[in-house]
Each structure stands twice: as structure tokens, then as C-alpha cells.
N, C-alpha and C. Protein backbone atom coordinates (compact mmCIF):
# COMPACT_ATOMS: atom_id res chain seq x y z
N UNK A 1 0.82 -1.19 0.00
CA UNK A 1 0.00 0.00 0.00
C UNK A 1 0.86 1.26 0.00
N UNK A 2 2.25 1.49 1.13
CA UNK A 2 2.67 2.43 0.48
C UNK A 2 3.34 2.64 -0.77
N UNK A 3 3.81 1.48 -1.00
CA UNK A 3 4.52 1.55 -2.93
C UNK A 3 3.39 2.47 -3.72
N UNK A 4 2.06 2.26 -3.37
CA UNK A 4 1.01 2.73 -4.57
C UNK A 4 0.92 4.24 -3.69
N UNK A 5 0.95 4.64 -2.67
CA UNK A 5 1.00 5.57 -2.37
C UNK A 5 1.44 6.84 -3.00
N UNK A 6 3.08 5.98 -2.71
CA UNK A 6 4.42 6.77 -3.10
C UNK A 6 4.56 6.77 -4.72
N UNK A 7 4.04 6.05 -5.56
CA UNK A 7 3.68 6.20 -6.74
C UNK A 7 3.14 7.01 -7.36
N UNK A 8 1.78 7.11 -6.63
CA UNK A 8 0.96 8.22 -6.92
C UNK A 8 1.18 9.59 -6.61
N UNK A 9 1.69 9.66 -5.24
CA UNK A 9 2.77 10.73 -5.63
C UNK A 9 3.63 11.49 -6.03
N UNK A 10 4.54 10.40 -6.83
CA UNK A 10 5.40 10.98 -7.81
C UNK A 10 4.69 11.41 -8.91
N UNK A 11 3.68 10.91 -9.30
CA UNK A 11 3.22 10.43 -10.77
C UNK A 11 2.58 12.40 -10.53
N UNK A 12 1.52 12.32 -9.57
CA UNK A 12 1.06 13.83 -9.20
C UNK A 12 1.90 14.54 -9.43
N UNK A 13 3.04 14.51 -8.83
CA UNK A 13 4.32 15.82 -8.97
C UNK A 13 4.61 16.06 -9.66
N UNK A 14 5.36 15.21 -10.97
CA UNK A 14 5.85 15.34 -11.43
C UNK A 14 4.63 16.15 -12.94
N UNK A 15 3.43 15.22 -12.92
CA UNK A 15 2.71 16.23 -13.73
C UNK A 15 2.30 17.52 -13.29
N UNK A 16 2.56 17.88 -12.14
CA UNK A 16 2.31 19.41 -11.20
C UNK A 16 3.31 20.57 -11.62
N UNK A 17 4.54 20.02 -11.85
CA UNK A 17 5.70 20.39 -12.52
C UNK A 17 5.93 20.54 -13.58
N UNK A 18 5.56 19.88 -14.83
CA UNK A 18 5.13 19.71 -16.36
C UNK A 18 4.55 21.29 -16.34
N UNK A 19 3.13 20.60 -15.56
CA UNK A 19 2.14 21.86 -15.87
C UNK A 19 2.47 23.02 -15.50
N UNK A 20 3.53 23.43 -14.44
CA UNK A 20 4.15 24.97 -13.90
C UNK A 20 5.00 25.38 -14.40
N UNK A 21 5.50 25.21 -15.88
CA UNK A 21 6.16 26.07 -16.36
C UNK A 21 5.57 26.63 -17.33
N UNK A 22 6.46 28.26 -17.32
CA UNK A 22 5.05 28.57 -18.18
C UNK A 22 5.57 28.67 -19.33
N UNK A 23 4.87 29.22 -20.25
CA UNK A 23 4.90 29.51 -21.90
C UNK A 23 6.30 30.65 -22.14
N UNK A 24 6.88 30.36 -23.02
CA UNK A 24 8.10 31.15 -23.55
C UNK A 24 7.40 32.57 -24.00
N UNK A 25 7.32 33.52 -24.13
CA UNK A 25 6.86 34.81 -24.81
C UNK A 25 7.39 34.99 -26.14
N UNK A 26 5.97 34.89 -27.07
CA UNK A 26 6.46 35.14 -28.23
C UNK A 26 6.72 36.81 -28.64
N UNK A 27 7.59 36.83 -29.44
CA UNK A 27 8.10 38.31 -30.09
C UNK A 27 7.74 38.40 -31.33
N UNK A 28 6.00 38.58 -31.21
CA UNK A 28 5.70 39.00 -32.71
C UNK A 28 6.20 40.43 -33.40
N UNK A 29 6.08 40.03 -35.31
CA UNK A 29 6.29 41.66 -35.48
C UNK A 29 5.10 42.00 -36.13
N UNK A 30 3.96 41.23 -35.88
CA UNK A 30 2.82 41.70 -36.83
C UNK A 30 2.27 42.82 -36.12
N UNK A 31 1.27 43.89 -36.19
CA UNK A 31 0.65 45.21 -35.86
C UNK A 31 -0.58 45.05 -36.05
N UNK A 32 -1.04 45.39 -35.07
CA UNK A 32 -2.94 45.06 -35.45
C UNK A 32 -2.69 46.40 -36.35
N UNK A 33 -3.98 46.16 -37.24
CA UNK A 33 -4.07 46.89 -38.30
C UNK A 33 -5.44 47.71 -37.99
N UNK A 34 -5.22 48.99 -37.51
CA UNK A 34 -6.67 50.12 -37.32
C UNK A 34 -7.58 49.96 -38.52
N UNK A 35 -8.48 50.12 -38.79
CA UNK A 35 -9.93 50.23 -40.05
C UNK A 35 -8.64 52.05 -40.51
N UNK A 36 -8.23 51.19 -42.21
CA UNK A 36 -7.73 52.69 -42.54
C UNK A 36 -8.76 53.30 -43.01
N UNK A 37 -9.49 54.50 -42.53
CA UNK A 37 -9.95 55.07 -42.96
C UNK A 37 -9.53 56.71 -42.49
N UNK A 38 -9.72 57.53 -43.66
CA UNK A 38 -8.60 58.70 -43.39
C UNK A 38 -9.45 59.79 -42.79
N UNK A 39 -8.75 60.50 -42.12
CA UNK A 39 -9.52 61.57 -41.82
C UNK A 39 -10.00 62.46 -42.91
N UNK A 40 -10.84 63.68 -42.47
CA UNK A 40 -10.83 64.29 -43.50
C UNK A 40 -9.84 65.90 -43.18
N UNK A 41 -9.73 66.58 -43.92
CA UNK A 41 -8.61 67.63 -44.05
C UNK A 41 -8.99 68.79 -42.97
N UNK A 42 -10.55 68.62 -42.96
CA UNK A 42 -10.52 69.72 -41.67
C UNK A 42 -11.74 69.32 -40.75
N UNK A 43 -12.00 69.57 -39.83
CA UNK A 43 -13.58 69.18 -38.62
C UNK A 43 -13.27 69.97 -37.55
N UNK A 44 -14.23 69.59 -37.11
CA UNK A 44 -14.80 70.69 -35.91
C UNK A 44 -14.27 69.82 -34.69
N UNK A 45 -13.47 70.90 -33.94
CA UNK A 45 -13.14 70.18 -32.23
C UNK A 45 -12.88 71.32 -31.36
N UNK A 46 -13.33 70.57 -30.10
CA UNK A 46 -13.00 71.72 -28.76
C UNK A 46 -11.81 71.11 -28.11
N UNK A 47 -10.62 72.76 -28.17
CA UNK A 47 -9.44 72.54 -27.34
C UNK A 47 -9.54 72.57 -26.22
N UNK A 48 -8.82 71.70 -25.57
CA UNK A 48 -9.32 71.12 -23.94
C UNK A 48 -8.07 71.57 -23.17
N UNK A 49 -7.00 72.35 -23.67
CA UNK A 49 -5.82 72.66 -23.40
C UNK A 49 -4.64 72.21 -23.49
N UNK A 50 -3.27 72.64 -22.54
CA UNK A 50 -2.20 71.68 -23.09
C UNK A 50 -1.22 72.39 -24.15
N UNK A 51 -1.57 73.65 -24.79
CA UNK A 51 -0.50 74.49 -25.58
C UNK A 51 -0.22 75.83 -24.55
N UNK A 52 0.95 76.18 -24.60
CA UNK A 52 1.67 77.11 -24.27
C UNK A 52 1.03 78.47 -24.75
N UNK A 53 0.42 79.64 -23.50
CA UNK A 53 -0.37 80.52 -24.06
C UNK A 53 -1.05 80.33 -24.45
N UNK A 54 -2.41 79.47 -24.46
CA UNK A 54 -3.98 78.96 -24.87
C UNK A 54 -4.19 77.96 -23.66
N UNK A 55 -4.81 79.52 -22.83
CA UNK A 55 -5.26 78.47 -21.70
C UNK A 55 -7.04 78.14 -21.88
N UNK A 56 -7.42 78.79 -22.71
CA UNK A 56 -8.98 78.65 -22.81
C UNK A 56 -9.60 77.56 -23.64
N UNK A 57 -10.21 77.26 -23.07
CA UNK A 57 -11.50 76.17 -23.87
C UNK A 57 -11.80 76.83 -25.09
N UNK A 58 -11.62 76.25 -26.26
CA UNK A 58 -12.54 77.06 -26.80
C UNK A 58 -12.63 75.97 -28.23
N UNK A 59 -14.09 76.62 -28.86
CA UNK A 59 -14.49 75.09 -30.01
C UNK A 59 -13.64 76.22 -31.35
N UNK A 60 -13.60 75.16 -31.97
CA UNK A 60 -12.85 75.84 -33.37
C UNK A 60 -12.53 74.42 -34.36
N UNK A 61 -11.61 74.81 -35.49
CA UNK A 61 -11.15 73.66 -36.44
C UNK A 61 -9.91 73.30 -36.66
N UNK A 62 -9.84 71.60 -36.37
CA UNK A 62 -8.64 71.62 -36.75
C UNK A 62 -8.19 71.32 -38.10
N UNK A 63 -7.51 71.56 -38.77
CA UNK A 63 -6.91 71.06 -40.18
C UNK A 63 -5.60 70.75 -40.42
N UNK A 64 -5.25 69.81 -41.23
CA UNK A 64 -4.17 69.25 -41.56
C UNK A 64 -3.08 70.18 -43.06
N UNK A 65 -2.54 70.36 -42.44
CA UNK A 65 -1.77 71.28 -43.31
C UNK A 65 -0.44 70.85 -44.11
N UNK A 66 -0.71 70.00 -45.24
CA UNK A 66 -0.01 68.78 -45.97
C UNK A 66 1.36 69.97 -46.12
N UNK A 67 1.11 70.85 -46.76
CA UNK A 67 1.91 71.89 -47.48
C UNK A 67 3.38 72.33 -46.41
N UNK A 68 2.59 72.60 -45.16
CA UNK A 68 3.73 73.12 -44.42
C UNK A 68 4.19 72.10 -42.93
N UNK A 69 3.70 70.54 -43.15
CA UNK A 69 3.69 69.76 -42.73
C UNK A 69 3.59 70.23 -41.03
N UNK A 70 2.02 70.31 -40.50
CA UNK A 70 1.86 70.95 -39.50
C UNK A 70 -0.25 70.04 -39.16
N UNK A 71 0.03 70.35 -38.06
CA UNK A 71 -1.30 70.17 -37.89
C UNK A 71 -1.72 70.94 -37.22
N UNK A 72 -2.87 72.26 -37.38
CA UNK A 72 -3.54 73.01 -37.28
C UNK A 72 -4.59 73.24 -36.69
N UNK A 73 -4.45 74.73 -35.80
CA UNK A 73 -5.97 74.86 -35.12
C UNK A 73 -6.19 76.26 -34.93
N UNK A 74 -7.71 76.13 -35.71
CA UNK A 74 -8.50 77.62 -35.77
C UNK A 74 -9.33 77.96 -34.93
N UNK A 75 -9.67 78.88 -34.61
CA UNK A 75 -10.54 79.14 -33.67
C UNK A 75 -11.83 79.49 -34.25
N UNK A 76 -12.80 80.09 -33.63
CA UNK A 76 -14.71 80.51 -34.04
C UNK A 76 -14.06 81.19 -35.06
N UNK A 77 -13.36 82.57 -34.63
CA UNK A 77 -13.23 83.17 -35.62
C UNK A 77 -12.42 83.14 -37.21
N UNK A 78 -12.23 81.62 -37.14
CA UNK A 78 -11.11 81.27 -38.48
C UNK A 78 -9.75 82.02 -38.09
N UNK A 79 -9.42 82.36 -37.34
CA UNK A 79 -8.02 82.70 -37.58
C UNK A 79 -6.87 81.54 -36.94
N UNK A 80 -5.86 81.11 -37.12
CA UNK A 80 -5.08 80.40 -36.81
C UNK A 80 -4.74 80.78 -35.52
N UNK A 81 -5.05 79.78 -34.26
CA UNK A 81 -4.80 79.66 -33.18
C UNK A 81 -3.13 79.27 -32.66
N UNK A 82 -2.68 78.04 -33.19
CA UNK A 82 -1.49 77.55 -32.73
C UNK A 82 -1.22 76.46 -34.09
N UNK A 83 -0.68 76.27 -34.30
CA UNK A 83 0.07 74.72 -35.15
C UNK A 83 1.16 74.00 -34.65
N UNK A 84 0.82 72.25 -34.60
CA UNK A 84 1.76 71.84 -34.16
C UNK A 84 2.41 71.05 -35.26
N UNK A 85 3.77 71.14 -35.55
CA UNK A 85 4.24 70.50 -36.61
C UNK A 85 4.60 69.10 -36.18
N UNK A 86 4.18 68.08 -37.63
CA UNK A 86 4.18 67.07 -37.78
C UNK A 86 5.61 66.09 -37.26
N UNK A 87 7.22 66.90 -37.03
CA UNK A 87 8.30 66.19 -36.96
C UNK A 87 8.22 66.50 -35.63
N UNK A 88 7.52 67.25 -34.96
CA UNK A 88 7.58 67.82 -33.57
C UNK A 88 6.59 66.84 -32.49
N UNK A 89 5.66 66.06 -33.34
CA UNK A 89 4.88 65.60 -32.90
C UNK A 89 5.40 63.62 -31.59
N UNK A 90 5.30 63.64 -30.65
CA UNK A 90 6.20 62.24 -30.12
C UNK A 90 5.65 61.42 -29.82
N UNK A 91 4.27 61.48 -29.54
CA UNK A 91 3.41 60.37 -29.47
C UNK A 91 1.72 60.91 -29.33
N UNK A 92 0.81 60.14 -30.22
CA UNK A 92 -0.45 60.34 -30.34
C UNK A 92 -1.34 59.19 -30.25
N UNK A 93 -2.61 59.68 -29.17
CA UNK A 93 -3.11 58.67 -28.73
C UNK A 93 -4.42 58.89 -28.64
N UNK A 94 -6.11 58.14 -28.09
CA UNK A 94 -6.93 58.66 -27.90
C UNK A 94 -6.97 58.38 -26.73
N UNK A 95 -6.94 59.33 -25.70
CA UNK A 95 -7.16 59.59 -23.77
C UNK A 95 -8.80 59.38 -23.46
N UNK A 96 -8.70 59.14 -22.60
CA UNK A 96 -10.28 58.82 -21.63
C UNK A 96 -10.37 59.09 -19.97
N UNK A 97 -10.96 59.90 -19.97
CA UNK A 97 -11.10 60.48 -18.91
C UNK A 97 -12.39 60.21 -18.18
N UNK A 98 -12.67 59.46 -16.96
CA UNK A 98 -14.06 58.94 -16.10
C UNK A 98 -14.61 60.70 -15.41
N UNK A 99 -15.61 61.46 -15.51
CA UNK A 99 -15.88 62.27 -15.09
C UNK A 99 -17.41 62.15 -14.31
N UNK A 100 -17.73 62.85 -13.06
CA UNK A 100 -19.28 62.67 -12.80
C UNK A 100 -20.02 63.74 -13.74
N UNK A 101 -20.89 63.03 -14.16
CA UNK A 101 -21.84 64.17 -15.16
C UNK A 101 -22.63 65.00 -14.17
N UNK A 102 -23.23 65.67 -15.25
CA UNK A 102 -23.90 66.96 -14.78
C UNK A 102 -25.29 66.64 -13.82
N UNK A 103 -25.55 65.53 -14.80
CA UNK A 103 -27.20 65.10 -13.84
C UNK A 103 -26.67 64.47 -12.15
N UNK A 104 -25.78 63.72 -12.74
CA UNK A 104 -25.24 63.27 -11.06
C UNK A 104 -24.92 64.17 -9.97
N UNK A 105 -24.00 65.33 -10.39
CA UNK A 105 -23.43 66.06 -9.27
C UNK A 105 -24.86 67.17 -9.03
N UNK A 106 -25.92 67.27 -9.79
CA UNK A 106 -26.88 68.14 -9.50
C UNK A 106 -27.96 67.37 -8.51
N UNK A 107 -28.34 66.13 -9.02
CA UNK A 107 -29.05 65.27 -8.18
C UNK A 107 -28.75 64.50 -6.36
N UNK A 108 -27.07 64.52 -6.82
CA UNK A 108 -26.55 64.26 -5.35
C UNK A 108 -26.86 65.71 -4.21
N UNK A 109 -26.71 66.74 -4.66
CA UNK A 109 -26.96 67.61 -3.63
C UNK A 109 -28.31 67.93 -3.50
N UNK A 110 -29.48 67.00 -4.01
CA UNK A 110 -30.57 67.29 -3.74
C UNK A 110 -30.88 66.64 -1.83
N UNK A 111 -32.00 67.26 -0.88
CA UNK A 111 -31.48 66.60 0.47
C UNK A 111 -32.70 65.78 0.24
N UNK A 112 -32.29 64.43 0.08
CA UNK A 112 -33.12 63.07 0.22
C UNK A 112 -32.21 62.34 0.37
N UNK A 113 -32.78 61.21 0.98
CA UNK A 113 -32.11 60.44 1.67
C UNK A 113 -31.92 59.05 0.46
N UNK A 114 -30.45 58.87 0.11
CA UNK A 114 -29.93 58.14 -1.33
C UNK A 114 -29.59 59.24 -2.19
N UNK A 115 -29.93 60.13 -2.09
CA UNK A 115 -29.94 61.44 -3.28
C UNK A 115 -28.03 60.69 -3.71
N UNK A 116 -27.02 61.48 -2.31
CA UNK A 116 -25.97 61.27 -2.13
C UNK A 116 -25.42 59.80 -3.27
N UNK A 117 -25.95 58.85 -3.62
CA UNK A 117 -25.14 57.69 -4.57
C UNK A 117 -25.62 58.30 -5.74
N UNK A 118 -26.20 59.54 -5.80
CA UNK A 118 -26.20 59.35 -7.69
C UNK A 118 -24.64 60.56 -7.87
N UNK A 119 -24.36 60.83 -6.97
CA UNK A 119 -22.66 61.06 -7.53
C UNK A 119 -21.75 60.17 -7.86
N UNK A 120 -22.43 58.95 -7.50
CA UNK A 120 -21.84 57.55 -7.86
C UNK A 120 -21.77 57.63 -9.43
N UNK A 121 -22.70 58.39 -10.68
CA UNK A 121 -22.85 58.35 -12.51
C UNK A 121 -21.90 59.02 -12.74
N UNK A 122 -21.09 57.86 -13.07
CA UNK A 122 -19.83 58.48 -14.20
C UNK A 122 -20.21 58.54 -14.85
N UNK A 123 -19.48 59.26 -16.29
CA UNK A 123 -19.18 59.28 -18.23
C UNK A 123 -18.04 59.49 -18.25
N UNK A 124 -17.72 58.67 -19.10
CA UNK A 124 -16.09 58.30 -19.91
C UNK A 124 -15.86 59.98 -21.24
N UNK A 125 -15.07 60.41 -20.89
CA UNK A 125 -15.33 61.30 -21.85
C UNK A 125 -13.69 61.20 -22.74
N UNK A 126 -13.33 61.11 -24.11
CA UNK A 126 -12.82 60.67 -24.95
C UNK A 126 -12.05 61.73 -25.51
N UNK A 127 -10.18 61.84 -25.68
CA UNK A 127 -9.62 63.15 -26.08
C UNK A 127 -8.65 62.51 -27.17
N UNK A 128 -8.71 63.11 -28.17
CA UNK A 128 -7.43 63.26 -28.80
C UNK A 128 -6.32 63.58 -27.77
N UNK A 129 -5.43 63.27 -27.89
CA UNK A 129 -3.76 63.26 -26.85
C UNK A 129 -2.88 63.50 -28.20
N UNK A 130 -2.21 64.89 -27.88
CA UNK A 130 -0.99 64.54 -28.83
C UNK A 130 -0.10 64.95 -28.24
N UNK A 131 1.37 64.56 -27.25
CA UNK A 131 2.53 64.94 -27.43
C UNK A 131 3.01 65.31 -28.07
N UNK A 132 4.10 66.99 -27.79
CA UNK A 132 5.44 67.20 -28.90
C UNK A 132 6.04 67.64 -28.23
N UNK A 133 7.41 68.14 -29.11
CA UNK A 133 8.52 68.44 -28.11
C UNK A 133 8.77 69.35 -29.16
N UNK A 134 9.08 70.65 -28.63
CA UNK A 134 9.41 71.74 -29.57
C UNK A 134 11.01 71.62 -29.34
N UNK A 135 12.14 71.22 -30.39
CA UNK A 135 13.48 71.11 -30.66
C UNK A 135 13.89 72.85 -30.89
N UNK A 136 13.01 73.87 -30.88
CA UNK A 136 13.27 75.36 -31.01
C UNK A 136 13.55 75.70 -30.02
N UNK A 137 12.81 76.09 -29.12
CA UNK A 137 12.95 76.33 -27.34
C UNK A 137 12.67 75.31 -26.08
N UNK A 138 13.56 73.99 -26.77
CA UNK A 138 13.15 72.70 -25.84
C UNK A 138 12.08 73.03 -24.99
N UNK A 139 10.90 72.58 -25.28
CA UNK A 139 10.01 72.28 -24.58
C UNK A 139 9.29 71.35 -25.15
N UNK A 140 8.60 70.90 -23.62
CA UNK A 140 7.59 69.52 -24.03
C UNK A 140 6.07 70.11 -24.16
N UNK A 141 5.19 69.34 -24.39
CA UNK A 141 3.73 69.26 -24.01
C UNK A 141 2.92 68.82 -24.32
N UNK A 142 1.76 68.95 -23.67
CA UNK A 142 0.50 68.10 -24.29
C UNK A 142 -0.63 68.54 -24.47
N UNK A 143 -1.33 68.46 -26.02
CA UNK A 143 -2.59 69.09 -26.41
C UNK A 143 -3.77 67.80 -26.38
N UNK A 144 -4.77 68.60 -25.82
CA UNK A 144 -6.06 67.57 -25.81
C UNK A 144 -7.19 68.55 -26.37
N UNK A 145 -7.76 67.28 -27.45
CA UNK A 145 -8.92 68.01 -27.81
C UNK A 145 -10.19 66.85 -28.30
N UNK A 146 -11.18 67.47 -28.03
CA UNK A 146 -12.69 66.30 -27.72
C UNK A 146 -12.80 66.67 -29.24
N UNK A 147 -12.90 65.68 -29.60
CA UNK A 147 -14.02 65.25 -31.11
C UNK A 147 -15.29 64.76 -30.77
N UNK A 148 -15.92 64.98 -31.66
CA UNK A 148 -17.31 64.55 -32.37
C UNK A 148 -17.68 63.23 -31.92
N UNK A 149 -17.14 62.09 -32.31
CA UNK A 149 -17.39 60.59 -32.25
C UNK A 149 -16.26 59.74 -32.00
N UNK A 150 -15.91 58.35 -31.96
CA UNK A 150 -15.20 57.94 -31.73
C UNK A 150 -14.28 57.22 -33.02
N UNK A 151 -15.40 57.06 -34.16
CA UNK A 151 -14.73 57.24 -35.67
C UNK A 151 -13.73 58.37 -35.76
N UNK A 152 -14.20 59.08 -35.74
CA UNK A 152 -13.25 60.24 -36.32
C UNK A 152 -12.15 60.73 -35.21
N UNK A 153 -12.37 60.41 -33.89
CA UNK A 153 -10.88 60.36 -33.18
C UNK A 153 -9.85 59.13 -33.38
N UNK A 154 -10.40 57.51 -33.89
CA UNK A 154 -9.38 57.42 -34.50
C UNK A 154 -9.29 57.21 -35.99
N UNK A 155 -10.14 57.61 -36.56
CA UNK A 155 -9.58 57.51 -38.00
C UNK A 155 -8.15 59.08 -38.23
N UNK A 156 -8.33 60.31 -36.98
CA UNK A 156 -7.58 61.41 -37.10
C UNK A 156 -6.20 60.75 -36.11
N UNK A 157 -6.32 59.70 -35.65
CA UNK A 157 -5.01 59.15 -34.56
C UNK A 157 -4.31 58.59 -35.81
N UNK A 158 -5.12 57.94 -36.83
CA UNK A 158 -4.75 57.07 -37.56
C UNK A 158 -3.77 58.23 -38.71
N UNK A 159 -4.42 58.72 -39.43
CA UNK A 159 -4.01 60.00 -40.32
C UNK A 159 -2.73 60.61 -39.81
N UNK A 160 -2.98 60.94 -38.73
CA UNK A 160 -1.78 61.82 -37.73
C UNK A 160 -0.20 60.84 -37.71
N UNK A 161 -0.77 59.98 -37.42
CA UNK A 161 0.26 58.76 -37.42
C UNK A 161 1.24 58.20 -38.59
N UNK A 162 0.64 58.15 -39.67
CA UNK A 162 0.78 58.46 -40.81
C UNK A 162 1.34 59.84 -41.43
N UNK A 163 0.84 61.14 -41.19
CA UNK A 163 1.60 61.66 -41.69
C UNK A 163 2.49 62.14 -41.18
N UNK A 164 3.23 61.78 -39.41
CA UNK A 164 3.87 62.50 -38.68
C UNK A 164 4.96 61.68 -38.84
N UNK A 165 4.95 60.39 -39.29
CA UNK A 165 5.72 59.23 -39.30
C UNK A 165 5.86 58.58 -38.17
N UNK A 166 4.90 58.35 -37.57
CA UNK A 166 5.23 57.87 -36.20
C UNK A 166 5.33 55.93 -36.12
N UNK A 167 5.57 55.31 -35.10
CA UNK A 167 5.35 53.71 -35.44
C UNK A 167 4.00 53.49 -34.46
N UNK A 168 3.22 52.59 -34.67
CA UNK A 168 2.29 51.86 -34.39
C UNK A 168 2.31 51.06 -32.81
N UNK A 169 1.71 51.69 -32.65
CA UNK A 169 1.80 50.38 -30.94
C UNK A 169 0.61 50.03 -30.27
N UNK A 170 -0.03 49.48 -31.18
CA UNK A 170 -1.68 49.09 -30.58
C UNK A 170 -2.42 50.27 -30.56
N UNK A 171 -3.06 50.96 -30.16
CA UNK A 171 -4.07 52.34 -31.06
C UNK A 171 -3.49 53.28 -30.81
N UNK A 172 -1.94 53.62 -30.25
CA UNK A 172 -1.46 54.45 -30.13
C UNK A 172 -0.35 54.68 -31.06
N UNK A 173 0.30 55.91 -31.62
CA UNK A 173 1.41 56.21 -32.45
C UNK A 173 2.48 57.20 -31.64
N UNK A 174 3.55 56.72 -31.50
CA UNK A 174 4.75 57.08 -30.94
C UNK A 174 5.91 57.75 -31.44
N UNK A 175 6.89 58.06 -31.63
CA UNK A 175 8.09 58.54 -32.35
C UNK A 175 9.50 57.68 -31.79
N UNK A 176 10.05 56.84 -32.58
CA UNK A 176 10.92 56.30 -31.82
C UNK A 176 11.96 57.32 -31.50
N UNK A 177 12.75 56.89 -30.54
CA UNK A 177 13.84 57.72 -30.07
C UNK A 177 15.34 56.92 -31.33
N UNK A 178 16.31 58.41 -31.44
CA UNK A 178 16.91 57.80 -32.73
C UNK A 178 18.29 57.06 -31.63
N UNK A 179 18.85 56.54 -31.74
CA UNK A 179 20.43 55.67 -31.62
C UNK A 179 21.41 56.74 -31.14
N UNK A 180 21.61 56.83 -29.61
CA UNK A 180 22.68 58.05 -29.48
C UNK A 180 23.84 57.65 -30.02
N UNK A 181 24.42 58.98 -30.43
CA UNK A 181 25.82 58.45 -31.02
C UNK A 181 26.74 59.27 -30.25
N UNK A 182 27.69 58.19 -30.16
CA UNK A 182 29.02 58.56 -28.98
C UNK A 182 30.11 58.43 -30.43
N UNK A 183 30.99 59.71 -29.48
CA UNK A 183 32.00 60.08 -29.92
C UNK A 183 33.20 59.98 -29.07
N UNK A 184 34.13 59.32 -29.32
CA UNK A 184 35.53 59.18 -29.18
C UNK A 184 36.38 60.29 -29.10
């Protein structure tokens, strides 16, 4: 009886051991591939801030400016607000931000008793993100601005990405860093 014991014990272990190692990590180079569909050259968005000297909210257009390789933003009144150029650009993404809405934070301060959990209603609210780094007066920063739908923030992540040259990293577009070079 203990031979079958001690048998069965090994026999357990040793498949306990089999089964605990884990899987090698593969190093794919394939890229999920976004729905290409392109933006279009200009639409309507509200700047949410994030540029140097434009501290205000304000709705206006952005447009893509093939010519002077820049991406662009107008304000109500059509005049050119700021441009951020395309080689300047270091990583672009779409951000999400959990906020309590308006009905919640109005309903929680009503005085009833539960009122208090409807500050509990979030909304996810959805930003264009673009990093750059201005190589003129080293500086960094970051512009956010709300679009329309969720098509057209990334079909414009997608576009941006594309024309800024950036590489691909799952729905986000980055700028690689180049190879320092040392000198002797």
C-alpha cells in the first residue's frame, strides 16, 4: 500500500511540474491593423488645453496642413490659433477620462435620503492626446482636444500617425527615439 502511495505521488508531482512552467513569450512583429480610414482635411473640435499661451477652452477647427507639414488649429473666428508641426509631434493617442456628469453632481446635492449615490454616474469622456517636443525652445507638451465621435478620433489618430511618421503600438502612435551616437 505504500509503494502505490508513493507512486501516486510521484506520478502527481511530477505532472504538477510539467504543468508549472510557463509559456516562452512570443516576439511577434505583426501590428494590429486600425480600419484605414482617413480623416478628412478639416472638422470641428473643442481645445481642452495643453499648448503654451492657450489656456482657454474654446471650439474651433482643426486642419491638416499637408503643405507646411503641420497640424492646425482655428478658432470661431477662423483665424489660426497655434500649429503643431508634424516632426515635432512624439506620441499620439486617444485619452479617456471617467468624469461625474452633470445630472449626477446636481441630483446628489438634492437633500433626500440616497440622493448622495447618484454622484456615484460616471461618463467616460474621450480626447485626442498629442505629445510634442518643440526642438526650437526645448520644450515639451501636451494638447487635448474632444471630437465629435469615436470614428473620427481614431480615423484622425490614424491620419496623424501616418503623416507624422510615427510607429504603431496598438491604437497608439509614438516617435521612436533615434540611436545616441558617442563620440571618441
Amino acid at each position: 500500500m505504500k509503494k502505490i502511495i508513493l507512486l501516486l505521488t510521484l506520478i502527481l508531482s511530477f505532472s504538477a511540474i510539467s504543468f508549472a512552467q510557463p509559456r516562452s513569450v512570443e516576439k511577434s512583429t505583426k501590428q494590429t491593423s486600425v480600419a484605414k480610414t482617413t480623416a478628412p482635411t478639416s472638422f470641428t473640435a473643442k481645445y481642452e488645453g495643453g499648448m503654451f499661451g492657450f489656456d482657454d477652452k474654446q471650439q474651433g477647427t482643426l486642419k491638416f496642413d499637408d503643405e507646411n507639414e503641420r497640424f492646425v488649429f482655428f478658432g470661431k473666428d477662423q483665424k489660426e490659433k497655434f500649429s503643431i508641426p508634424y516632426k515635432a509631434m512624439t506620441l499620439v493617442y486617444v485619452g479617456t477620462k471617467s468624469v461625474r456628469s452633470g445630472a449626477g453632481t446636481a441630483v446628489s446635492v438634492i437633500p433626500l435620503p440616497g440622493a448622495g449615490l447618484a454622484g456615484l454616474i460616471r461618463e467616460k469622456r474621450r480626447y485626442l492626446v498629442i505629445h510634442f517636443s518643440d526642438p526650437d525652445v526645448e520644450v515639451r507638451g501636451v494638447a487635448n482636444f474632444k471630437l465629435e465621435n469615436e470614428q473620427m478620433r481614431e480615423s484622425v489618430v490614424q491620419t496623424l500617425g501616418e503623416k507624422a511618421k510615427l510607429t504603431q503600438r496598438g491604437d497608439a502612435f509614438y516617435r521612436q527615439k533615434s540611436a545616441p551616437t558617442t563620440e571618441l
